[in-house]
C-alpha atoms as a PDB file:
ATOM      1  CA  UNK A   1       0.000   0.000   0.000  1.00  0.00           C
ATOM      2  CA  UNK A   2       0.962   3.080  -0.693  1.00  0.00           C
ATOM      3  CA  UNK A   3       1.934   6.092   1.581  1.00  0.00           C
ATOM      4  CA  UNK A   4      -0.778   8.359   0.158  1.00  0.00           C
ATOM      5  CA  UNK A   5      -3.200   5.700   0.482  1.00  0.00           C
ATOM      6  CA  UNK A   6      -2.471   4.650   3.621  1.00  0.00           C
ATOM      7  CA  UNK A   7      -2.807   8.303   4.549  1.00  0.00           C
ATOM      8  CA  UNK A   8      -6.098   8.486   2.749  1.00  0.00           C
ATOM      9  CA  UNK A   9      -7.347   5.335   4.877  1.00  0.00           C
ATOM     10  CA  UNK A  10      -5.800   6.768   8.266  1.00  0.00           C
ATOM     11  CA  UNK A  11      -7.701  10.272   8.025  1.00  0.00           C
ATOM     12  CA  UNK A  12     -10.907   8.703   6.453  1.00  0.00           C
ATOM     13  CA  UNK A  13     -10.971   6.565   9.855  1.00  0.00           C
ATOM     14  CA  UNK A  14     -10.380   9.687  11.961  1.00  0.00           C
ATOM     15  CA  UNK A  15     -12.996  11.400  10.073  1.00  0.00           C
ATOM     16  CA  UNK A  16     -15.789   8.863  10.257  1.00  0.00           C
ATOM     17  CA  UNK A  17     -15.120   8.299  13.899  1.00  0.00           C
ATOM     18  CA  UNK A  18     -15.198  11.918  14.672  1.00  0.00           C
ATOM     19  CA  UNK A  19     -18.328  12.142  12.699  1.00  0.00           C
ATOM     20  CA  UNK A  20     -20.266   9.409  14.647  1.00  0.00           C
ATOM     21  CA  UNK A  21     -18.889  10.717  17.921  1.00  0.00           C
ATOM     22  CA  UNK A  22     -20.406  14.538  17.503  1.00  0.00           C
ATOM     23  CA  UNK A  23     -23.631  12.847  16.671  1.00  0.00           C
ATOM     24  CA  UNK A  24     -24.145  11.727  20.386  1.00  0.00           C
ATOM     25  CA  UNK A  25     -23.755  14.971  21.473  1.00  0.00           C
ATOM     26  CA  UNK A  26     -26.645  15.972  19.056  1.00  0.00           C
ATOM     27  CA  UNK A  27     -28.560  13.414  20.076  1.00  0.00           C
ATOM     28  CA  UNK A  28     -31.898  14.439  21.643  1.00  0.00           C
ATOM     29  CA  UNK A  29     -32.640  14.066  25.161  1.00  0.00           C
ATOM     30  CA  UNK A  30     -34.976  11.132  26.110  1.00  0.00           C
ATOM     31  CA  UNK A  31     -38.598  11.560  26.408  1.00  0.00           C
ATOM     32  CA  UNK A  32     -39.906  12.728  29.610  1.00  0.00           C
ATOM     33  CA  UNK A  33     -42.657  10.665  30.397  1.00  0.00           C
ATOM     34  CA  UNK A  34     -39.881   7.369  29.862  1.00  0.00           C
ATOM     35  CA  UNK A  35     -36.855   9.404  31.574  1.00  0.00           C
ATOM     36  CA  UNK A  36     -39.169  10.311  34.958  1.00  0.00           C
ATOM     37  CA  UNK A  37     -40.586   6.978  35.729  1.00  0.00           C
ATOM     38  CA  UNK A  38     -37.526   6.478  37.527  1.00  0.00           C
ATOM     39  CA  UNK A  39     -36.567   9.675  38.879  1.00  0.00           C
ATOM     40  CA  UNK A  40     -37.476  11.328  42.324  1.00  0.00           C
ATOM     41  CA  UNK A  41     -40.037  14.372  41.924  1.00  0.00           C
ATOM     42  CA  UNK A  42     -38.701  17.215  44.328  1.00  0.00           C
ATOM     43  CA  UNK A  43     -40.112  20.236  43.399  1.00  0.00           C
ATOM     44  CA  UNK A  44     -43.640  20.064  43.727  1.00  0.00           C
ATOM     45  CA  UNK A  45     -45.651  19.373  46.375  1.00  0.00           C
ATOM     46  CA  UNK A  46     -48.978  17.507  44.951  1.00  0.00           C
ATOM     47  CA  UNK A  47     -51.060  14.180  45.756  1.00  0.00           C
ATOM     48  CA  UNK A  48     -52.963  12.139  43.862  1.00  0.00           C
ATOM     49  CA  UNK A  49     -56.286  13.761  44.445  1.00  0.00           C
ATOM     50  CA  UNK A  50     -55.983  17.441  44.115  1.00  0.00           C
ATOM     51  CA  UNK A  51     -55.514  19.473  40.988  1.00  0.00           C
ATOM     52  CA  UNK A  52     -53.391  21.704  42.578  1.00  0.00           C
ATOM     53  CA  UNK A  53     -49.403  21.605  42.598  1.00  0.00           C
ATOM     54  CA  UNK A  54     -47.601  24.085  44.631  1.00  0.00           C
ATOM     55  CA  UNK A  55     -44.169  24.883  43.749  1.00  0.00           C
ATOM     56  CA  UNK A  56     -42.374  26.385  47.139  1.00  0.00           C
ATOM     57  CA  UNK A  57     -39.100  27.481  45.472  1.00  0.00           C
ATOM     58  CA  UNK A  58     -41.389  30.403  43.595  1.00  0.00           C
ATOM     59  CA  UNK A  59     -44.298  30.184  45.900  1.00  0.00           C
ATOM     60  CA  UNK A  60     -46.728  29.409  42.411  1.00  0.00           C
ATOM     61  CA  UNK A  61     -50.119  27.441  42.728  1.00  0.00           C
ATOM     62  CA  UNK A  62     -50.406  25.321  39.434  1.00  0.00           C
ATOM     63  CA  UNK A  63     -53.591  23.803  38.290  1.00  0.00           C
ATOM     64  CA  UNK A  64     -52.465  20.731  37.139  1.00  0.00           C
ATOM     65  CA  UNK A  65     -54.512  20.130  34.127  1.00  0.00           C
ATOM     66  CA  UNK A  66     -54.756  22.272  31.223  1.00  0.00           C
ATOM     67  CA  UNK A  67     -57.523  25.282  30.822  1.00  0.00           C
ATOM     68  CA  UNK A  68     -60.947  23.429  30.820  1.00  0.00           C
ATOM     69  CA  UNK A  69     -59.927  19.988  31.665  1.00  0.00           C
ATOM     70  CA  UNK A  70     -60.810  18.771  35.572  1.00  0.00           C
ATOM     71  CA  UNK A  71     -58.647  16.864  37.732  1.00  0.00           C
ATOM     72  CA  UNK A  72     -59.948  13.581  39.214  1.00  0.00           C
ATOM     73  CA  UNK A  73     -58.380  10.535  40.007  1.00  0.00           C
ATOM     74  CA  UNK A  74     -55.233  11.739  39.124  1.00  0.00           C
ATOM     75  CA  UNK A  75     -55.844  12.195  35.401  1.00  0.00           C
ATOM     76  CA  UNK A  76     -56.729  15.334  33.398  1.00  0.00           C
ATOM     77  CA  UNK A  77     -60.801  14.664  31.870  1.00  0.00           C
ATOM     78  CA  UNK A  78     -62.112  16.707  28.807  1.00  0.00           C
ATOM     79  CA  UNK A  79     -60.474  18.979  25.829  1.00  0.00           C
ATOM     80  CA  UNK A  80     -57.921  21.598  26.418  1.00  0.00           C
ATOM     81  CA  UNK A  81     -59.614  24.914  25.656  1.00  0.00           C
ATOM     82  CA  UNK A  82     -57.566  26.554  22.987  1.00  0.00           C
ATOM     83  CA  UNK A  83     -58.417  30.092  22.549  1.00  0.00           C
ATOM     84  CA  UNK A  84     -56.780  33.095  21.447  1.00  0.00           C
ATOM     85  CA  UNK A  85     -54.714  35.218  23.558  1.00  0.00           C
ATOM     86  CA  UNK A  86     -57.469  38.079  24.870  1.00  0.00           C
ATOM     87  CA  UNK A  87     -60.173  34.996  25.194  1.00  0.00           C
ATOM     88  CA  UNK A  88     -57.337  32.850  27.437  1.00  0.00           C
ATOM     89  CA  UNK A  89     -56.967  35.689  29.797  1.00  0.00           C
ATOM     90  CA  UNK A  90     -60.992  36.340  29.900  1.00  0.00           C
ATOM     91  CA  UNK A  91     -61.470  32.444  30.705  1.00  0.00           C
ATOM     92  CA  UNK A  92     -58.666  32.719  33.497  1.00  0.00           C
ATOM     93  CA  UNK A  93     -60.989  35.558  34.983  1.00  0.00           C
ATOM     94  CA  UNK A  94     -63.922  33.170  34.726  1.00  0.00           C
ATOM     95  CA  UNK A  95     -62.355  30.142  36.059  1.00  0.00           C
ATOM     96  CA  UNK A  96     -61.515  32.414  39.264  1.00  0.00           C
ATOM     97  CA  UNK A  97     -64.839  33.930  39.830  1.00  0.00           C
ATOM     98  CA  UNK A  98     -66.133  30.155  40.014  1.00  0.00           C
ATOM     99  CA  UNK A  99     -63.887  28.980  41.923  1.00  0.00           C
ATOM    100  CA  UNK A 100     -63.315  31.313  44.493  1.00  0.00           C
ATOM    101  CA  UNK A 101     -59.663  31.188  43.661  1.00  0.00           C
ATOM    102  CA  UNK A 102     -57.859  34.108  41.539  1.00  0.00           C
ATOM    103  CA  UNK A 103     -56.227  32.329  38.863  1.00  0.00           C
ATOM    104  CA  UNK A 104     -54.408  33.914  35.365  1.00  0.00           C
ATOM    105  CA  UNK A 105     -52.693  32.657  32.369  1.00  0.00           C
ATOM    106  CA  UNK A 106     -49.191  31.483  33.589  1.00  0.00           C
ATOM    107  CA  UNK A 107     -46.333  34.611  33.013  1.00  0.00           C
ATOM    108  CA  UNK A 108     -43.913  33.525  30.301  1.00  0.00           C
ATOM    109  CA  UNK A 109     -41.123  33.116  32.554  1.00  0.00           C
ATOM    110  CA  UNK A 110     -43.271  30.920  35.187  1.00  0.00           C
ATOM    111  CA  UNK A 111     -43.739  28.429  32.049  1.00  0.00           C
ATOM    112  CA  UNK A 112     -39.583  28.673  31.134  1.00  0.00           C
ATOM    113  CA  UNK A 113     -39.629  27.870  35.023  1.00  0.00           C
ATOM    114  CA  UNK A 114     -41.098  24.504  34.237  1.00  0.00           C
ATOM    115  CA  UNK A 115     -38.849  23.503  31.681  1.00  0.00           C
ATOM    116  CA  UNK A 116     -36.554  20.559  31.955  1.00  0.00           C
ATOM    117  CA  UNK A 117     -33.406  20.310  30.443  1.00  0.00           C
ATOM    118  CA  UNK A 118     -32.547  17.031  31.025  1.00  0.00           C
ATOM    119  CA  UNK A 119     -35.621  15.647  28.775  1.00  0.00           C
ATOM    120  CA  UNK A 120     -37.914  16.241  26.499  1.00  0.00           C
ATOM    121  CA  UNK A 121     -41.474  15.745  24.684  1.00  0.00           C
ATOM    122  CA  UNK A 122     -42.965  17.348  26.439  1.00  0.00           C
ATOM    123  CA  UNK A 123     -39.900  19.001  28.498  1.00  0.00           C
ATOM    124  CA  UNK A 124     -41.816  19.408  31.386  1.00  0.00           C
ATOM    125  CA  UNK A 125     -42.615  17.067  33.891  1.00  0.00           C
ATOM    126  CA  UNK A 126     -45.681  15.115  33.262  1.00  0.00           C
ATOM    127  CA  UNK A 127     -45.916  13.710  36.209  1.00  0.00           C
ATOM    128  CA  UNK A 128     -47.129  16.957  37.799  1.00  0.00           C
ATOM    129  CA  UNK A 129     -48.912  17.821  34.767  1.00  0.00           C
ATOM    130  CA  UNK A 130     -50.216  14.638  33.224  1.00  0.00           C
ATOM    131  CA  UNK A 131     -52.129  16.031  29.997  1.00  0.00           C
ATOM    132  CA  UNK A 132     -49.496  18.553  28.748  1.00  0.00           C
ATOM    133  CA  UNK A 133     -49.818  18.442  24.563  1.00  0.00           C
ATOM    134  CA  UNK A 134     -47.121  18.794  22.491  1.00  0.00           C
ATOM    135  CA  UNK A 135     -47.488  22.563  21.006  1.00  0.00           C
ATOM    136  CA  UNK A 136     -47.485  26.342  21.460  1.00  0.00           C
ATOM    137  CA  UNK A 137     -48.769  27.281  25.284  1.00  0.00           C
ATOM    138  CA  UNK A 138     -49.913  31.074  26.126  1.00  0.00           C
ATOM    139  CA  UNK A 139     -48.352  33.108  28.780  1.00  0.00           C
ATOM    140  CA  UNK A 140     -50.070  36.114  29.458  1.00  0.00           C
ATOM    141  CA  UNK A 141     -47.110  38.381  28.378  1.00  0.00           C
ATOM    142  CA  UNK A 142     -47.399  40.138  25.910  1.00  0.00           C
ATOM    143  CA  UNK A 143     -44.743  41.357  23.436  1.00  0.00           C
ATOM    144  CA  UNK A 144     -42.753  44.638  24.687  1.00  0.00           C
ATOM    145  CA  UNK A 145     -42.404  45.415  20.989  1.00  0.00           C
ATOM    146  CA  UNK A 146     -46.074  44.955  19.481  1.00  0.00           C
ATOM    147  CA  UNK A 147     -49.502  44.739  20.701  1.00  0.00           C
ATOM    148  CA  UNK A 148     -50.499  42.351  18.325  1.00  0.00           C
ATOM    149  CA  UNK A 149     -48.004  39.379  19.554  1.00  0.00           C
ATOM    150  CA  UNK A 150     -47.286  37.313  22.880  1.00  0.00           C
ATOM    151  CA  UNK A 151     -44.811  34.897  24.379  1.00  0.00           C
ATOM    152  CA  UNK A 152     -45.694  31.588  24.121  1.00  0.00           C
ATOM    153  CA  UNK A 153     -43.502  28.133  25.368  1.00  0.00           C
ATOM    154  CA  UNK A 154     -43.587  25.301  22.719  1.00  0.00           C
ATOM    155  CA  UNK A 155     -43.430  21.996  25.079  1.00  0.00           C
ATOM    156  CA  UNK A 156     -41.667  19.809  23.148  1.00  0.00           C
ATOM    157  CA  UNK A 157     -38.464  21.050  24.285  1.00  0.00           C
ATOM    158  CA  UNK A 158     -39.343  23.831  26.372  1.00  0.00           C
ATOM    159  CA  UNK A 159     -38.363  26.842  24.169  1.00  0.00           C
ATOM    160  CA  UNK A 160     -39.900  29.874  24.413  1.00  0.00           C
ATOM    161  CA  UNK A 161     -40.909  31.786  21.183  1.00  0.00           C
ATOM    162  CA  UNK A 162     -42.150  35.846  21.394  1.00  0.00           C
ATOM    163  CA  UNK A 163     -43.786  36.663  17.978  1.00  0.00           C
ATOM    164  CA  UNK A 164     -46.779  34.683  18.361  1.00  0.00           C
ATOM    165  CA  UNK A 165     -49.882  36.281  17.002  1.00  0.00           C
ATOM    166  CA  UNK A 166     -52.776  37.389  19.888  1.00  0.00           C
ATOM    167  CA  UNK A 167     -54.946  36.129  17.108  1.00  0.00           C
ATOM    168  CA  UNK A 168     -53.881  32.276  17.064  1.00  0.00           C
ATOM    169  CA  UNK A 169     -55.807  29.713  19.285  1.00  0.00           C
ATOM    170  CA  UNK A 170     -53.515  27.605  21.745  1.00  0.00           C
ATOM    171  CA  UNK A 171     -53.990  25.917  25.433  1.00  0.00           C
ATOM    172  CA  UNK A 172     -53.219  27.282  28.044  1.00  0.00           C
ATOM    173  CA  UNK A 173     -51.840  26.642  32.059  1.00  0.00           C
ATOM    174  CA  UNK A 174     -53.762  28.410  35.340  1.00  0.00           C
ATOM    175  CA  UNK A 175     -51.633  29.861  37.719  1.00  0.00           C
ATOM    176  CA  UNK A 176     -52.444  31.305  41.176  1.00  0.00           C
ATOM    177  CA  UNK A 177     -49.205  33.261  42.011  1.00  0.00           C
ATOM    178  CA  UNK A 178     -50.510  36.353  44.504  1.00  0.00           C
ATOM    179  CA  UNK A 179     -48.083  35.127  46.752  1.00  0.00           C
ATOM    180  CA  UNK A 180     -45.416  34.211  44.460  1.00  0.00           C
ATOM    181  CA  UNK A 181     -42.264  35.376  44.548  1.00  0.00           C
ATOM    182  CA  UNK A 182     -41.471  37.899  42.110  1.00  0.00           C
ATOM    183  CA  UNK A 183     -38.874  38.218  39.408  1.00  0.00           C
ATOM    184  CA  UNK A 184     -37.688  41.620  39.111  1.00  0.00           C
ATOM    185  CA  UNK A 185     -38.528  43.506  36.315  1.00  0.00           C
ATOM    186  CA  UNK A 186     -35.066  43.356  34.574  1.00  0.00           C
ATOM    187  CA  UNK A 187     -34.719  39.723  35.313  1.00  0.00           C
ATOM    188  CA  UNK A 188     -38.659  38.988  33.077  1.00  0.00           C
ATOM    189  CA  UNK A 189     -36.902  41.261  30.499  1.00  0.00           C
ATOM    190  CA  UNK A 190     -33.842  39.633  29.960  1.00  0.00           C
ATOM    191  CA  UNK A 191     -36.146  36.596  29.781  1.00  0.00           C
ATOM    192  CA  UNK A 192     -37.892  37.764  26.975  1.00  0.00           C
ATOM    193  CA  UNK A 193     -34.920  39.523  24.983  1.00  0.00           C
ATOM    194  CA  UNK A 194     -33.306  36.133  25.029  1.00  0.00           C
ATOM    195  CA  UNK A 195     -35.577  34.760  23.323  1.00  0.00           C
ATOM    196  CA  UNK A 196     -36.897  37.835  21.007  1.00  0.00           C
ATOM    197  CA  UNK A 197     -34.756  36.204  18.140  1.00  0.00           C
ATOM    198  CA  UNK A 198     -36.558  32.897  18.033  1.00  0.00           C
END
């Protein structure tokens, strides 16, 4: 064989095995659902009966199920309302007038809260909220550039995107955060300008 072949052969081995080795660090995460069966949940204090999931790190009441679903047994019954952005945060007034309970469309950065980095599909975790589609969610934030748009999380891997239209229907997640604690106001717009760009 012959030195520029053997060369060829040499550096078409290191290629290929370079090239295999920077796909596993491309590789996605694993599902959620799969990767949390065997994982301790921490953060959130719930039980099996109550539709509510309290978060003491931020002080946030969740309703576990998605906007016009009910909780029972442990599962989320009925469709996910998906309405448009001024309709979601009508509902959430609604919802709290019935229930005795002041609830609102999540803020965008309590939903980036949520997100999980170490999985994904949806990249929160589902065993808090058990009915979470895969899709665009409303936050009631809207854009600090245009009236017309708000920040919305797309679950499947927990990115937030700022230039969705008011007019668009999507689900939505309850929050009851009076006595949350509260990010300042430079730390929600650094939240947002990070992800202006998406």
């Amino acid at each position: 064989m012959s030195l520029n072949k053997a060369l060829f052969v040499l550096l078409l081995g290191i290629s290929s095995s370079l090239f295999l080795s920077a796909c596993e660090f491309r590789k996605n995460p694993p599902s959620c659902p799969d990767f949390l069966a065997e994982q301790p949940q921490n953060r959130f204090q719930i039980s099996s009966d109550s539709p509510i999931a309290y978060d003491p790190s931020t002080k946030i009441k969740w309703y576990r199920c998605n906007a016009g679903q009910t909780f029972i047994d442990g599962n989320c019954i009925g469709e996910p309302l998906e309405l448009n952005w001024l309709d979601a945060q009508s509902f959430a007034r609604e919802f709290s007038e019935s229930s005795g309970v002041t609830w609102k469309v999540a803020r965008y950065w309590q939903l980036r809260e949520l997100q999980r980095k170490d999985c994904i599909n949806p990249a929160l975790d589902t065993r808090v909220f058990p009915d979470l589609k895969i899709g665009h969610y409303w936050s009631r934030d809207g854009h600090i550039f245009g009236d017309s748009i708000a920040c919305s999380l797309y679950t499947y891997k927990g990115h937030g995107y700022c230039w969705q239209r008011k007019k668009i229907e999507l689900p939505f997640l309850l929050v009851s955060d009076e006595k949350a604690k509260q990010i300042t106001f430079l730390g929600q717009i650094n939240r947002i300008l990070i992800d202006f760009f998406n």
